[in-house]
PDB file of N, CA and C in Angstrom:
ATOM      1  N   UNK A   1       0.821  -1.194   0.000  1.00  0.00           N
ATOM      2  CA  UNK A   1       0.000   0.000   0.000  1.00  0.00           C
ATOM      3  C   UNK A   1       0.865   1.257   0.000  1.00  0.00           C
ATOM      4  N   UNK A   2       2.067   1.135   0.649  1.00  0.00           N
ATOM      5  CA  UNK A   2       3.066   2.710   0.699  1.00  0.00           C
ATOM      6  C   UNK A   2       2.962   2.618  -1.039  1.00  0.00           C
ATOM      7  N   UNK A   3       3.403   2.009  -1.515  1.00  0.00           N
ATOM      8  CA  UNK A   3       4.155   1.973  -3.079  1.00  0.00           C
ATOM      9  C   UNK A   3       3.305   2.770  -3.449  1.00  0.00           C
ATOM     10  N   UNK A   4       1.512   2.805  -2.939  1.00  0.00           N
ATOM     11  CA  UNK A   4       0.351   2.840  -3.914  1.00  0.00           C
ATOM     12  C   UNK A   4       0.803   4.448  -3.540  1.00  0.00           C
ATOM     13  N   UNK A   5       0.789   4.845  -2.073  1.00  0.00           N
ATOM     14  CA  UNK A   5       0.917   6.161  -1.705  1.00  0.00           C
ATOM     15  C   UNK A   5       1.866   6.852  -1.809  1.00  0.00           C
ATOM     16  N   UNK A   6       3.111   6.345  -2.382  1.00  0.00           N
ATOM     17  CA  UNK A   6       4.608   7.200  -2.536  1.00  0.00           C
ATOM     18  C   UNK A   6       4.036   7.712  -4.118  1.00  0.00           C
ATOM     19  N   UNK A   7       3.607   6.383  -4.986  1.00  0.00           N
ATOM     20  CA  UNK A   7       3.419   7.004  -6.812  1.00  0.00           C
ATOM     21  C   UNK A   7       2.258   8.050  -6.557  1.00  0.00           C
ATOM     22  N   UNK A   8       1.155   7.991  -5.636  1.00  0.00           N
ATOM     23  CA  UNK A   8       0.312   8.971  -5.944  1.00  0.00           C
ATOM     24  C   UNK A   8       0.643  10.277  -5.533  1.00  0.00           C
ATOM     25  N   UNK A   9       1.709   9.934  -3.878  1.00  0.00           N
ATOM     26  CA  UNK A   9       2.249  11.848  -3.907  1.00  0.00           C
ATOM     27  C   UNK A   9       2.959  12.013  -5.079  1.00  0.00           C
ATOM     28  N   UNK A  10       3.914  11.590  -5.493  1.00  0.00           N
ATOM     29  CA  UNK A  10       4.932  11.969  -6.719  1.00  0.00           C
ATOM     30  C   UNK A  10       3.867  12.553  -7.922  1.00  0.00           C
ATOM     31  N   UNK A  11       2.898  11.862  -8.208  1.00  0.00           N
ATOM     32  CA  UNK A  11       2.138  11.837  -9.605  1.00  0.00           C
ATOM     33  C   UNK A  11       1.318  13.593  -9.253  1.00  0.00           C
ATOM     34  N   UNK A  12       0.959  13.750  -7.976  1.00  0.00           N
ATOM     35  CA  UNK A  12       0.025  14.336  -7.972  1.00  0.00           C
ATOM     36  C   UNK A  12       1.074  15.462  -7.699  1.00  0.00           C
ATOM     37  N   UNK A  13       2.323  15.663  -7.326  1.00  0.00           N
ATOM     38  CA  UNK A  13       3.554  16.777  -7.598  1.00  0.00           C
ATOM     39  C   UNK A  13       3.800  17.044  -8.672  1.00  0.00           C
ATOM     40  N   UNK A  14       4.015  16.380  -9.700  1.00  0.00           N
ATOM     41  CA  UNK A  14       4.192  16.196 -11.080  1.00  0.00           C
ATOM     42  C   UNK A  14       3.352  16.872 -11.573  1.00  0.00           C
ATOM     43  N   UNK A  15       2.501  16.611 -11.413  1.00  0.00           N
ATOM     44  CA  UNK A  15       0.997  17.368 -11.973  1.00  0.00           C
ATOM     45  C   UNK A  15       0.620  18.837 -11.428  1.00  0.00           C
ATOM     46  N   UNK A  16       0.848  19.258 -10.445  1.00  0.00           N
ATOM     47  CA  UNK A  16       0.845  20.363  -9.723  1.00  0.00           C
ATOM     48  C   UNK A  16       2.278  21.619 -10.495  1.00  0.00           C
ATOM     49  N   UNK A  17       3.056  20.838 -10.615  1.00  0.00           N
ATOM     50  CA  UNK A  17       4.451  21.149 -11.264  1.00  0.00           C
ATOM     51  C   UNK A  17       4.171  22.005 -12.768  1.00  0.00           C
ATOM     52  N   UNK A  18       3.882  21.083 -13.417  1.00  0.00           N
ATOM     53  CA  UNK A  18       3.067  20.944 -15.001  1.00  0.00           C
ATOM     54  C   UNK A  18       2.192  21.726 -15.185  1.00  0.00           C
ATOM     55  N   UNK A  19       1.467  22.138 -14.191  1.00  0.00           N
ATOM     56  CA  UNK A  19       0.456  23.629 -14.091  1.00  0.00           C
ATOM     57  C   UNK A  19       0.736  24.386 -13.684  1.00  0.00           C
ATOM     58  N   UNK A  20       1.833  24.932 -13.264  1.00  0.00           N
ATOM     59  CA  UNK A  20       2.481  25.541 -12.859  1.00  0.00           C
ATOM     60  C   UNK A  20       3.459  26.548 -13.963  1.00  0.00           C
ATOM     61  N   UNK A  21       3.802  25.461 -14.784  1.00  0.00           N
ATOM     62  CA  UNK A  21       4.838  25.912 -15.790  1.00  0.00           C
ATOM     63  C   UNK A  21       3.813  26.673 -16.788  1.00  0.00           C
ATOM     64  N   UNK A  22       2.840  25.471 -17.159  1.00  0.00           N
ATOM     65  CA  UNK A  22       1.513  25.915 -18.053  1.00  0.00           C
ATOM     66  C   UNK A  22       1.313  27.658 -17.631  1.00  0.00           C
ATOM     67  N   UNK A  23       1.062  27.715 -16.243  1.00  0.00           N
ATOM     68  CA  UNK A  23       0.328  29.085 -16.028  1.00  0.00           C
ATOM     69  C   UNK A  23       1.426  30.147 -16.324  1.00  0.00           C
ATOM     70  N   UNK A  24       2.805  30.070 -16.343  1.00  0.00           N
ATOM     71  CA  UNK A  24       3.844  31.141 -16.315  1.00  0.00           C
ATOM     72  C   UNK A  24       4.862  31.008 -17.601  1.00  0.00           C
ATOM     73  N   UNK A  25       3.745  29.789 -18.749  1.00  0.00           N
ATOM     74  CA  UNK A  25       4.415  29.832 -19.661  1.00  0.00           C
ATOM     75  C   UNK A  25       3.839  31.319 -20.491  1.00  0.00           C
ATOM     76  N   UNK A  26       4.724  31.416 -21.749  1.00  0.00           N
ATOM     77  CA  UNK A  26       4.329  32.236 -22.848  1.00  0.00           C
ATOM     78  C   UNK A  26       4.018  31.928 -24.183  1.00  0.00           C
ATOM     79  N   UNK A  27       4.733  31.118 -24.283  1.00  0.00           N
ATOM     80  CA  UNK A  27       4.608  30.350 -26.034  1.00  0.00           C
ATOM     81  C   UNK A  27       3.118  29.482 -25.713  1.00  0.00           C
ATOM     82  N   UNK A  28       2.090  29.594 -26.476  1.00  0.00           N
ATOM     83  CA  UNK A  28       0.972  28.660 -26.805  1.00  0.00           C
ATOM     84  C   UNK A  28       1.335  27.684 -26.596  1.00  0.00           C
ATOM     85  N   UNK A  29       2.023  26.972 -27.294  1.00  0.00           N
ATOM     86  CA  UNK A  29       2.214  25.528 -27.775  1.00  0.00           C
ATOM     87  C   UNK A  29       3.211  24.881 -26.424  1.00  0.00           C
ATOM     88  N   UNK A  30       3.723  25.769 -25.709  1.00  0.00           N
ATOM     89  CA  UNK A  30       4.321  25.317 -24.371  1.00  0.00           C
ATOM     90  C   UNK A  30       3.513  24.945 -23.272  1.00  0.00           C
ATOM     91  N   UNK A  31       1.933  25.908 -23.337  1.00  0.00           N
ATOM     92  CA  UNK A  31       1.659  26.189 -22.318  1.00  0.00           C
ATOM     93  C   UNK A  31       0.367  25.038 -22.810  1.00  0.00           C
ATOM     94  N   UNK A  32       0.068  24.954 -23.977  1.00  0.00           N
ATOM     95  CA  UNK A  32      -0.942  23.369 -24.496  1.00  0.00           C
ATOM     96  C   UNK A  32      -0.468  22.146 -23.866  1.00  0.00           C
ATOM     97  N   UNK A  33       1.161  22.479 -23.773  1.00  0.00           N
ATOM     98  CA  UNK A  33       2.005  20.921 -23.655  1.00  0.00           C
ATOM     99  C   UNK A  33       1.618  20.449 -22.061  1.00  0.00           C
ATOM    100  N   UNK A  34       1.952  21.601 -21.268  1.00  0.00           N
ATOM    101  CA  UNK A  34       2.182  21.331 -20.104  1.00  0.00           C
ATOM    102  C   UNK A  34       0.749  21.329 -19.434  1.00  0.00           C
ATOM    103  N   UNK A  35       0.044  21.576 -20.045  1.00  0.00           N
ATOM    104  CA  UNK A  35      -1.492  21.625 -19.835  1.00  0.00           C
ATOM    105  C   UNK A  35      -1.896  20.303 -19.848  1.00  0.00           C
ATOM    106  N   UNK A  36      -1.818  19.513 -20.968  1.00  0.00           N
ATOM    107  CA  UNK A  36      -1.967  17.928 -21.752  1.00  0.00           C
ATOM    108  C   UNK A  36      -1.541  17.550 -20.525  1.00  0.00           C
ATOM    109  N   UNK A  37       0.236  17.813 -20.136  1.00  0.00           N
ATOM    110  CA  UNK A  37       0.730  16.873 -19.132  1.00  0.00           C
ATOM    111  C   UNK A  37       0.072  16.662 -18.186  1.00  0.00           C
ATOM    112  N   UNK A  38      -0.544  17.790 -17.145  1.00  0.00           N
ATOM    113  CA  UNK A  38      -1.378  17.891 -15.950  1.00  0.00           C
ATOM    114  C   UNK A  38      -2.225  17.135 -16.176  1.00  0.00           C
ATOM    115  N   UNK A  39      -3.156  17.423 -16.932  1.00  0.00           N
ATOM    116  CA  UNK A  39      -4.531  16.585 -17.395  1.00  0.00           C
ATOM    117  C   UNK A  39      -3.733  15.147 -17.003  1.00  0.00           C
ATOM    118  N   UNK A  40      -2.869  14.760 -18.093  1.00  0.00           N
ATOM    119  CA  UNK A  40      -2.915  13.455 -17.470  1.00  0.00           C
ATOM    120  C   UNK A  40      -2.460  12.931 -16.518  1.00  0.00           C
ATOM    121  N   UNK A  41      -0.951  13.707 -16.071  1.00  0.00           N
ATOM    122  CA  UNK A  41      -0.788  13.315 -14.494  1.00  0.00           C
ATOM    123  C   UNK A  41      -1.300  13.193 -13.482  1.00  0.00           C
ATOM    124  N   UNK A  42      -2.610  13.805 -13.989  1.00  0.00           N
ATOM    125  CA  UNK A  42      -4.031  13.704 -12.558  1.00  0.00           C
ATOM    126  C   UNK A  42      -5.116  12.713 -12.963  1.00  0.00           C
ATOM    127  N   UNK A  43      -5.168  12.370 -14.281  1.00  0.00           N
ATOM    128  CA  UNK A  43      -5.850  11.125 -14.036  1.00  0.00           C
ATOM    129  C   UNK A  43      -5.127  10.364 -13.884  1.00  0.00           C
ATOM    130  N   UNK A  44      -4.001   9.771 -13.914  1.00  0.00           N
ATOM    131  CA  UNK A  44      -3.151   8.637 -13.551  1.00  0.00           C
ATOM    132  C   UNK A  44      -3.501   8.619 -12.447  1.00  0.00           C
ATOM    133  N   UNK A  45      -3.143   9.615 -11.799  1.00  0.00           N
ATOM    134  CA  UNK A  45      -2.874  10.097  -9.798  1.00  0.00           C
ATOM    135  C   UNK A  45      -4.659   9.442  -9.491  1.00  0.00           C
ATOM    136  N   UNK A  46      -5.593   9.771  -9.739  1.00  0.00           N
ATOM    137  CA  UNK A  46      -6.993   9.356  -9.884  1.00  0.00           C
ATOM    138  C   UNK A  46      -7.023   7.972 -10.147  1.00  0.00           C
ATOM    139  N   UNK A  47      -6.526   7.456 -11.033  1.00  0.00           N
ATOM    140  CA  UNK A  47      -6.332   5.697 -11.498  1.00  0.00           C
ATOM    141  C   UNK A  47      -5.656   5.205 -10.331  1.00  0.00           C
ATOM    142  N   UNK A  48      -4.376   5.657  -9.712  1.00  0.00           N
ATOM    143  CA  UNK A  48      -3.639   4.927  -8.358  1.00  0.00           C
ATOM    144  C   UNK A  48      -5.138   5.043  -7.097  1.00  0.00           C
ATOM    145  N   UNK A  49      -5.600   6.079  -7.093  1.00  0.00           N
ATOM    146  CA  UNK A  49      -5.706   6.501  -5.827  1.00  0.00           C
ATOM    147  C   UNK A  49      -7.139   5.251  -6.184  1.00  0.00           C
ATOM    148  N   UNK A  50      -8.231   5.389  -7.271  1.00  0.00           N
ATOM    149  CA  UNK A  50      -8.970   4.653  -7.513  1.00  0.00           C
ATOM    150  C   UNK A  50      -8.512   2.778  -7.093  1.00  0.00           C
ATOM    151  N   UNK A  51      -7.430   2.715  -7.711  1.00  0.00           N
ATOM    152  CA  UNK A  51      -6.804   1.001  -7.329  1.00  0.00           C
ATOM    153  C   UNK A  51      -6.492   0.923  -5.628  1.00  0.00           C
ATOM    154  N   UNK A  52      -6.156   1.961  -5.066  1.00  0.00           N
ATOM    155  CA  UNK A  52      -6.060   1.814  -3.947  1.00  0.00           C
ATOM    156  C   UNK A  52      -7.144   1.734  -2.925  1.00  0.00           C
ATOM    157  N   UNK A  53      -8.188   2.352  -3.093  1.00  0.00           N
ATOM    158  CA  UNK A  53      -9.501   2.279  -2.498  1.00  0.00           C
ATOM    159  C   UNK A  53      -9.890   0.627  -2.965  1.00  0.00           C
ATOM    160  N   UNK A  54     -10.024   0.253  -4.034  1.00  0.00           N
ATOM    161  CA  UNK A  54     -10.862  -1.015  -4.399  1.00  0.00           C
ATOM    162  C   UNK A  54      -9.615  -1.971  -3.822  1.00  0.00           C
ATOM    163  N   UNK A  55      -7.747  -1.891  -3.581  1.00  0.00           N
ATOM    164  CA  UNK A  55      -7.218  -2.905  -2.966  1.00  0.00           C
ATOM    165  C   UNK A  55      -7.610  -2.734  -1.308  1.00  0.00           C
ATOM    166  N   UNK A  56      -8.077  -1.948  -0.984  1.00  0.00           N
ATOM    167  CA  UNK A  56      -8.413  -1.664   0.690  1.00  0.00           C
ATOM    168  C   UNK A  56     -10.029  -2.059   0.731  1.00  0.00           C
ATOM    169  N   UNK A  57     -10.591  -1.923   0.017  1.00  0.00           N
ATOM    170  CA  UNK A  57     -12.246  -2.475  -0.103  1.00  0.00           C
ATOM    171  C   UNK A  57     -12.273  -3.740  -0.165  1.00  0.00           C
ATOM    172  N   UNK A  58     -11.081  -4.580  -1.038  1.00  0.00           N
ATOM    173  CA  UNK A  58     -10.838  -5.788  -1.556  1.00  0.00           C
ATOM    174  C   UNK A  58     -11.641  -6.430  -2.509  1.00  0.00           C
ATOM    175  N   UNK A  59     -12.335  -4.949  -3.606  1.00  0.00           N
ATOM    176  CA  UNK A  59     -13.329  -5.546  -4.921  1.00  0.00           C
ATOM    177  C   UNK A  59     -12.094  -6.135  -5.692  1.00  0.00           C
ATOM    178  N   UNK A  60     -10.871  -6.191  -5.639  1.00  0.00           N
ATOM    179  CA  UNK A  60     -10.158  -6.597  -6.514  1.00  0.00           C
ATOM    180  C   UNK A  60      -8.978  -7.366  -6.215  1.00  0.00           C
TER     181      UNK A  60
END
């Protein structure tokens, strides 16, 4: 279960990071990129945190 909770802080830093850059970028196409990234570094972070509830529920 740590493993589940070390990837979801990291993922959900990552992602916080990535919007970050997005908001203080200037170039469009920089600030699309790092935008994309967030988006998905937070559903990943959402997919761990989701597997972790159903391995503690034990639907899975």
């Amino acid at each position: 279960m740590q493993d589940y909770l070390t990837q979801l802080e990291k993922l959900r830093k990552d992602a916080a990071e990535c919007s970050l850059i997005r908001d203080l970028a200037t170039d469009p196409a920089k600030r699309e990129l790092f935008d994309r990234l967030a988006n998905h570094l937070t559903m990943l972070a959402d997919q761990v945190e989701m597997a972790m509830l159903e391995r503690k529920s034990g639907t899975k």
